[in-house]
C-alpha atoms as a PDB file:
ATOM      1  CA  UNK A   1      -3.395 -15.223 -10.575  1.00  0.00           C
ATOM      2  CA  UNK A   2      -6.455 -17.514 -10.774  1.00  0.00           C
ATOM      3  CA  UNK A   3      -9.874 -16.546  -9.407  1.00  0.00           C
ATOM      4  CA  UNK A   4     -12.953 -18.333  -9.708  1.00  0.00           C
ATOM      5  CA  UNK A   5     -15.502 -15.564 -11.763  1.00  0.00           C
ATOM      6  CA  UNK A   6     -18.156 -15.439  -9.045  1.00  0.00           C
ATOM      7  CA  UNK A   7     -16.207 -13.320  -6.877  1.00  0.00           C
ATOM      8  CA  UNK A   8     -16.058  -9.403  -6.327  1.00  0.00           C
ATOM      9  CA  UNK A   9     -14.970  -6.470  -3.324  1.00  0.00           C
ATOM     10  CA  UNK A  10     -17.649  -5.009  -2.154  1.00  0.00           C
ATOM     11  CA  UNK A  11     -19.019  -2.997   1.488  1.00  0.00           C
ATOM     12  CA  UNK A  12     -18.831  -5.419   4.022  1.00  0.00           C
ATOM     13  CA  UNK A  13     -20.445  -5.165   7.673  1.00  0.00           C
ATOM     14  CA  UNK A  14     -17.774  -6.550   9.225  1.00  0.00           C
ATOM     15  CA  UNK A  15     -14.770  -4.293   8.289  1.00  0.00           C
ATOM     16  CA  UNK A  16     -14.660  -1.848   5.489  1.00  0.00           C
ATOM     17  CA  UNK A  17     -14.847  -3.904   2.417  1.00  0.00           C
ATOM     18  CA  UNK A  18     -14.933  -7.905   2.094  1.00  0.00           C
ATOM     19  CA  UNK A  19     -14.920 -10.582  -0.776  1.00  0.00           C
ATOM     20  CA  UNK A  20     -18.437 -12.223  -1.683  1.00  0.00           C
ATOM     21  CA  UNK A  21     -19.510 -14.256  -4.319  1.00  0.00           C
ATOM     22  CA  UNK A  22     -22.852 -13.717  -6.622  1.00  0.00           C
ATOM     23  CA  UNK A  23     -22.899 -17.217  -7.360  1.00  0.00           C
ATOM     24  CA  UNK A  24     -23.059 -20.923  -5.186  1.00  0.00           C
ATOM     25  CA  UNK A  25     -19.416 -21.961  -4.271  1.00  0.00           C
ATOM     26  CA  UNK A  26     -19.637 -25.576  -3.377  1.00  0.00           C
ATOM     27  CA  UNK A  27     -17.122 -26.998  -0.200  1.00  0.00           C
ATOM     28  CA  UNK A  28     -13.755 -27.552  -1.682  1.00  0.00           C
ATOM     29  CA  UNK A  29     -13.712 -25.083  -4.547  1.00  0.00           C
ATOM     30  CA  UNK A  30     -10.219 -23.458  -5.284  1.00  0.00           C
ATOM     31  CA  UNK A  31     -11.521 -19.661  -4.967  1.00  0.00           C
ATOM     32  CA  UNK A  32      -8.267 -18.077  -5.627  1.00  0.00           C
ATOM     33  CA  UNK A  33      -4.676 -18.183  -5.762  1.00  0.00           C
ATOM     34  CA  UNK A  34      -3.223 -14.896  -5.201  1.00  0.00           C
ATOM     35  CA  UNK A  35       0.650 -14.128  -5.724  1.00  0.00           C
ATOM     36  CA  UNK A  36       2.728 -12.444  -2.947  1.00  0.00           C
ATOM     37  CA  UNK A  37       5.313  -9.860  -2.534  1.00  0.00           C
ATOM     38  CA  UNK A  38       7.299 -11.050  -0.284  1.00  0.00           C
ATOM     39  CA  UNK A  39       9.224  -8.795   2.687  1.00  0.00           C
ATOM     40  CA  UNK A  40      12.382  -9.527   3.758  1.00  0.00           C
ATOM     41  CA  UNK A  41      12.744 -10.342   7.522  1.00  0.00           C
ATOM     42  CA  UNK A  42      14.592  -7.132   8.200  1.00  0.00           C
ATOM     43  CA  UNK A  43      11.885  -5.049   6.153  1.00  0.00           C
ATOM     44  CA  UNK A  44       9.347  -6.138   8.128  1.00  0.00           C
ATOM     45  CA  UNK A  45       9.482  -3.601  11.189  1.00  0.00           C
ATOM     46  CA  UNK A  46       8.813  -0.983   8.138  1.00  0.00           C
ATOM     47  CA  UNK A  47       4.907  -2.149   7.552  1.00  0.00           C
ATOM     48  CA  UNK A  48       4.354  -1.064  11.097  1.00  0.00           C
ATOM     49  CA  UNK A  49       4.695   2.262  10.154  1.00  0.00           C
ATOM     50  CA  UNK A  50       2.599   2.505   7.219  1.00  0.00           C
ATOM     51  CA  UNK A  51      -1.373   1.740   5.952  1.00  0.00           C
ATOM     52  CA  UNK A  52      -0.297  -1.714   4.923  1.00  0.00           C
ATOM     53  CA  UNK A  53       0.165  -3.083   8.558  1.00  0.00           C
ATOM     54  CA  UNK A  54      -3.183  -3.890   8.386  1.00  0.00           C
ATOM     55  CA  UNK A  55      -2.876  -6.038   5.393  1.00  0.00           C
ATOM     56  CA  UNK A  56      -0.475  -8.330   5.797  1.00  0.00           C
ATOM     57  CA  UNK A  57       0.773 -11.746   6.618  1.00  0.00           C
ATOM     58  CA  UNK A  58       3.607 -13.390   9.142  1.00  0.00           C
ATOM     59  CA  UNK A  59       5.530 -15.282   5.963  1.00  0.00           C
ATOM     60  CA  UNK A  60       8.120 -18.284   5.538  1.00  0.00           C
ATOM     61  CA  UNK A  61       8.858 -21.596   7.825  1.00  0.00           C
ATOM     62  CA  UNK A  62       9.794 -19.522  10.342  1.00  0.00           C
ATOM     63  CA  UNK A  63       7.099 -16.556  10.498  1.00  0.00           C
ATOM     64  CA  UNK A  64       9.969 -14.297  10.161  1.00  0.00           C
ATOM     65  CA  UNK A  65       8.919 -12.331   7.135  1.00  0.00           C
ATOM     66  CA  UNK A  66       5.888 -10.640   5.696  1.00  0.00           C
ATOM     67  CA  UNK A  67       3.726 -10.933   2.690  1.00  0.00           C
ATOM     68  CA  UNK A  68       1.446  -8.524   0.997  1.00  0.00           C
ATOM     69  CA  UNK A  69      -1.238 -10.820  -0.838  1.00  0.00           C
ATOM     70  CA  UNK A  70      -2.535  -9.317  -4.327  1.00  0.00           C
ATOM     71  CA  UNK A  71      -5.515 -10.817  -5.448  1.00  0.00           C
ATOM     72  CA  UNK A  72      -8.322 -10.337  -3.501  1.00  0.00           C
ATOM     73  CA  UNK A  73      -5.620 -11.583  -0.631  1.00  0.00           C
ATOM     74  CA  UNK A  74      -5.647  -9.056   1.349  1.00  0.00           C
ATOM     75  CA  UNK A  75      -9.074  -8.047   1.495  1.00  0.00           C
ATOM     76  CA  UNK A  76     -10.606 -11.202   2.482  1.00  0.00           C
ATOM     77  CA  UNK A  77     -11.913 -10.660   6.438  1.00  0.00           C
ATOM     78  CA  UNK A  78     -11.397 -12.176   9.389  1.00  0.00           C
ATOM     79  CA  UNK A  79     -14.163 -14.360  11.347  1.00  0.00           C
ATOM     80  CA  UNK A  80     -14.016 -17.157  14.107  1.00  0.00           C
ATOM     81  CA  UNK A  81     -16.972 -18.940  12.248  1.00  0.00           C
ATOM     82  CA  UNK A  82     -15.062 -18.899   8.553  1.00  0.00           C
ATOM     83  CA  UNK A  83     -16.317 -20.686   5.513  1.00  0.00           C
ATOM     84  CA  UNK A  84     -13.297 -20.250   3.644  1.00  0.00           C
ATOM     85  CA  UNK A  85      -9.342 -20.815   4.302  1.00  0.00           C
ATOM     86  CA  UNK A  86      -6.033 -20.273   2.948  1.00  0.00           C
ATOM     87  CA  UNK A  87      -2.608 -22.445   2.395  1.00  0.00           C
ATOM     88  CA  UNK A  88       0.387 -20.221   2.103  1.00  0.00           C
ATOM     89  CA  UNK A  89       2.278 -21.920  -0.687  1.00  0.00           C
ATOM     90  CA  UNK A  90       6.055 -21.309  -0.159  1.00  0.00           C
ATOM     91  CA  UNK A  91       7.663 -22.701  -2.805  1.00  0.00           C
ATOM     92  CA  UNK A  92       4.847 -20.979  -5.493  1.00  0.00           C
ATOM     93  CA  UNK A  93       4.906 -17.243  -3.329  1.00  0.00           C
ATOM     94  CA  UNK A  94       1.307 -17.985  -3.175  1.00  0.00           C
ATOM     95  CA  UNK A  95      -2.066 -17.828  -0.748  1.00  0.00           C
ATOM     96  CA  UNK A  96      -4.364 -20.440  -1.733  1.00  0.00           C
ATOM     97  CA  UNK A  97      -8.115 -19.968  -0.553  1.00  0.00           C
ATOM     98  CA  UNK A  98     -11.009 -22.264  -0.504  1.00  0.00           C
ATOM     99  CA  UNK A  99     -14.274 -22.912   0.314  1.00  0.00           C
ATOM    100  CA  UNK A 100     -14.414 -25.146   4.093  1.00  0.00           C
ATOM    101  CA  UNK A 101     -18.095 -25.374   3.644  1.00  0.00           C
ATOM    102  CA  UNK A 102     -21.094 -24.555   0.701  1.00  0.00           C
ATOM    103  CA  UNK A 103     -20.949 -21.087   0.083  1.00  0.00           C
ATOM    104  CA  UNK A 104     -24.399 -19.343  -0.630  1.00  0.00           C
ATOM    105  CA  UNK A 105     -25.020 -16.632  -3.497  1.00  0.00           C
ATOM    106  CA  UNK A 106     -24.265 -13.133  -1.972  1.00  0.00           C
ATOM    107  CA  UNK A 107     -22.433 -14.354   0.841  1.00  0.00           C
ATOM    108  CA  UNK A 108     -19.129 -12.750   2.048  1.00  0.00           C
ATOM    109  CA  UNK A 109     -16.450 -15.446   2.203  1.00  0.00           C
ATOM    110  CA  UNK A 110     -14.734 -14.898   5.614  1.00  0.00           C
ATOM    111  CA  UNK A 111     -11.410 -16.616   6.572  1.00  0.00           C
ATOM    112  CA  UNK A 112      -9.731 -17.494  10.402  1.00  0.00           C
ATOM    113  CA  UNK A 113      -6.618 -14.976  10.311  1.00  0.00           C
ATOM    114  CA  UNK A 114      -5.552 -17.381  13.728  1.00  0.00           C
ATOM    115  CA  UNK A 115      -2.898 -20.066  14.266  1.00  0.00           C
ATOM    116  CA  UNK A 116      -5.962 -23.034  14.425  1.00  0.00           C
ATOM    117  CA  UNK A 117      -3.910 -23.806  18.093  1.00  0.00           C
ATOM    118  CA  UNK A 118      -4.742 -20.253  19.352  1.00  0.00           C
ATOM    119  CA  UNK A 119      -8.074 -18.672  18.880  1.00  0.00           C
ATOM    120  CA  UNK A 120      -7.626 -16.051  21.580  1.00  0.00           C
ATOM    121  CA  UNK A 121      -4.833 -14.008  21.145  1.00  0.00           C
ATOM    122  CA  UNK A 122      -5.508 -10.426  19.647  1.00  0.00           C
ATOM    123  CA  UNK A 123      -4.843 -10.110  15.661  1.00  0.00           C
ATOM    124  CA  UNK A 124      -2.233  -8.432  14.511  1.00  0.00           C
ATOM    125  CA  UNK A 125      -4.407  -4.942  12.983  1.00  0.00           C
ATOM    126  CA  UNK A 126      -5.918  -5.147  16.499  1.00  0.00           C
ATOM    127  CA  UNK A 127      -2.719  -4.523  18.415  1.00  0.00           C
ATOM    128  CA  UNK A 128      -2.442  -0.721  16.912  1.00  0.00           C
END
């Protein structure tokens, strides 16, 4: 795992806790790369049933399976305006995040949890 220092969890207003940074990220910065346990496509009905549906991620070419992010991963929130996104790295088992935009000191960094072609449909932790 790789994670720029800057960063720590902390109470967020949007949704429990969030990630923020004490420090300036400038637009473009690798903030983390977080492995990921990855769930088989017939495992994936399972999460549904427990605390981590809310945490994680359709996975794989096909959206088939489901990964739980470690890291800070998972805890990153969801906003329509982000300043931050991720690239799922397949081969790796990784989520890559970084900075879309200049990131001020105290901010929380705030990622689009949306297909970019669909930025209506509910979220997944939404649908309970």
């Amino acid at each position: 795992m790789q994670r720029i220092p800057s960063l720590y969890v902390a109470a967020s207003d949007i949704h429990g806790r969030g990630v923020f940074t004490h420090s300036p990220i400038p637009e473009g910065t690798l903030l983390e790369i977080c492995p990921a346990i990855i769930i088989p496509e017939a495992e994936v009905a399972i999460i549904h049933k427990t605390i981590l549906h809310d945490y994680y991620f359709l996975w794989g070419d096909a959206q088939k399976e489901a990964a739980i992010v470690l890291g800070f991963g998972s805890i990153y929130n969801h906003s329509d305006i982000p300043n931050a996104r991720y690239i799922m790295d397949y081969e790796q088992q990784s989520m890559d995040f970084f900075a879309t935009r200049d990131i001020e000191a105290g901010e929380e960094i705030v990622v689009n949890y949306r297909d970019d072609n669909d930025s209506q449909s509910p979220l997944w932790f939404q649908e309970k």
